[in-house]
C-alpha atoms as a PDB file:
ATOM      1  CA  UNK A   1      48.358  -8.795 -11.747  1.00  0.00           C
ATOM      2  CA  UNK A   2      47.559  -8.374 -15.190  1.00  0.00           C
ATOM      3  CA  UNK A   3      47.235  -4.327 -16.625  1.00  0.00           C
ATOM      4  CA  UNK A   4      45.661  -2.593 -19.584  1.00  0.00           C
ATOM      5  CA  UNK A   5      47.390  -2.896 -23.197  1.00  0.00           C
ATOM      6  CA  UNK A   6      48.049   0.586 -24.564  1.00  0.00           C
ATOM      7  CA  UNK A   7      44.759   0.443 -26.913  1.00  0.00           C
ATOM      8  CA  UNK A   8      42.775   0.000 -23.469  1.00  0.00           C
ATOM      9  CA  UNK A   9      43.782   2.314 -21.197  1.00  0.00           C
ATOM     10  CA  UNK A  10      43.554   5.159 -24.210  1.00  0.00           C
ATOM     11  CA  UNK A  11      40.098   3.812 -24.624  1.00  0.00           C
ATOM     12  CA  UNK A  12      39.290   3.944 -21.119  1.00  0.00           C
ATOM     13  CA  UNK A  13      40.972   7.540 -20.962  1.00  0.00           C
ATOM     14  CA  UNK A  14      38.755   8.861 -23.183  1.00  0.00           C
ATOM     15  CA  UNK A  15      36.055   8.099 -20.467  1.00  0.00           C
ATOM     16  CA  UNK A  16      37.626   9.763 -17.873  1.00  0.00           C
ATOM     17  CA  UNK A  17      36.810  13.327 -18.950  1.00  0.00           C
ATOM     18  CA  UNK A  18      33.038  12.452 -18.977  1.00  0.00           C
ATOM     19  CA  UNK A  19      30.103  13.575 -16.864  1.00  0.00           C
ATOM     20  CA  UNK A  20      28.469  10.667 -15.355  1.00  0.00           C
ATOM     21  CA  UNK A  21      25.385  10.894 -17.999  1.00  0.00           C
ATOM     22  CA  UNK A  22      27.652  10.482 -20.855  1.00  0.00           C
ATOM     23  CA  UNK A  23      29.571   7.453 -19.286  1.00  0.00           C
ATOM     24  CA  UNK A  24      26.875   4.969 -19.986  1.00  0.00           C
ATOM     25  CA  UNK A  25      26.018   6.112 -23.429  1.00  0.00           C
ATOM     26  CA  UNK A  26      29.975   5.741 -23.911  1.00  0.00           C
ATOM     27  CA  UNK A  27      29.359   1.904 -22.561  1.00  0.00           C
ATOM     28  CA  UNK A  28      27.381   1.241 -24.931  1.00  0.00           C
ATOM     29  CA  UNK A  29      29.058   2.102 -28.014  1.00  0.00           C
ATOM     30  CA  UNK A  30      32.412   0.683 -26.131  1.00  0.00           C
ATOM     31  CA  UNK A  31      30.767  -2.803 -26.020  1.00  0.00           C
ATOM     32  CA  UNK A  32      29.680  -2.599 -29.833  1.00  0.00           C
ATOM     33  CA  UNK A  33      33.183  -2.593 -31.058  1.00  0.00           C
ATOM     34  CA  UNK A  34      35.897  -5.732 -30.910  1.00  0.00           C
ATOM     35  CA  UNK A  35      38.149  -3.241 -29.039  1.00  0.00           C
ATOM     36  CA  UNK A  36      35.785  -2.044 -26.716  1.00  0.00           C
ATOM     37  CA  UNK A  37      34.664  -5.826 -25.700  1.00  0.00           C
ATOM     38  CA  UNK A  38      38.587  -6.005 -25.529  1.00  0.00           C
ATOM     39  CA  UNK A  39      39.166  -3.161 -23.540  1.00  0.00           C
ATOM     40  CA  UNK A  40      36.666  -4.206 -20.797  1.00  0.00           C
ATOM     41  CA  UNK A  41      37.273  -8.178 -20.669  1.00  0.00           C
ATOM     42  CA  UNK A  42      40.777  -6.310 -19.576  1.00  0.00           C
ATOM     43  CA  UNK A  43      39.562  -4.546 -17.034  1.00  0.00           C
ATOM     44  CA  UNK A  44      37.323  -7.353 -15.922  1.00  0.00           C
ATOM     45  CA  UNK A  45      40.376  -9.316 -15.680  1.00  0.00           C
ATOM     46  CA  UNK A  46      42.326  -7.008 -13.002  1.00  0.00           C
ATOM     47  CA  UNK A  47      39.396  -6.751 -10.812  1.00  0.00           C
ATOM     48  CA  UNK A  48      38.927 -10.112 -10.607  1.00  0.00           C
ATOM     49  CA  UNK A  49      42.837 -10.530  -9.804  1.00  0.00           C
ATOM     50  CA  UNK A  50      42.302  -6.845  -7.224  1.00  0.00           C
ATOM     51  CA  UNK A  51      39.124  -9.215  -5.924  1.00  0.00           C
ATOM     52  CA  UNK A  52      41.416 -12.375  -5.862  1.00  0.00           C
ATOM     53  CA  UNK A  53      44.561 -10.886  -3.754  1.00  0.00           C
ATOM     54  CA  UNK A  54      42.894  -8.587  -1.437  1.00  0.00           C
ATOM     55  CA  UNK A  55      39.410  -9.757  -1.002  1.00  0.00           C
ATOM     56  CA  UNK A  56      37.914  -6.517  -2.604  1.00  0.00           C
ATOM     57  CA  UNK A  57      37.944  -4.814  -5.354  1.00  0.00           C
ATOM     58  CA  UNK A  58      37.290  -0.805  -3.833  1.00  0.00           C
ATOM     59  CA  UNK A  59      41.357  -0.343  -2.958  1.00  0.00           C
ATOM     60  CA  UNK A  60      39.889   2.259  -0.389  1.00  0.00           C
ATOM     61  CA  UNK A  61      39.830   0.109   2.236  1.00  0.00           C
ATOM     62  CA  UNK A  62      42.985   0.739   4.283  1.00  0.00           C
ATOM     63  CA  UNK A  63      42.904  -2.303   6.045  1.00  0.00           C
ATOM     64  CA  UNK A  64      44.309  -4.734   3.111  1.00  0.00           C
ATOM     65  CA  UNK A  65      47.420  -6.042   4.596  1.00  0.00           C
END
């Protein structure tokens, strides 16, 4: 399964410690930038690999195995 590069997951960290009405005006800006459009063709890329080997995406789901 492929994971974040260093750049990405301290660009995606920076999201964490937002309220939920700052996250999309972070989007925005995030897909304005080369590294942004980086960061989330990277994350794109595990969820489609999460979606790939266990049908889902939302690793919530006990039932997986």
């Amino acid at each position: 399964m492929p994971g974040l590069s260093p750049g990405s997951e301290a660009i995606l960290g920076q999201m964490v410690g937002l309220g939920s009405s700052q996250r999309p005006v972070f989007l925005e800006k995030l897909v304005q930038t080369p590294e942004g459009r980086k960061t989330l063709a990277e994350a794109e890329a595990i969820t489609d690999a999460m979606k790939e080997r266990f049908g889902t995406d939302d690793l919530r789901n006990k039932n997986l195995g």
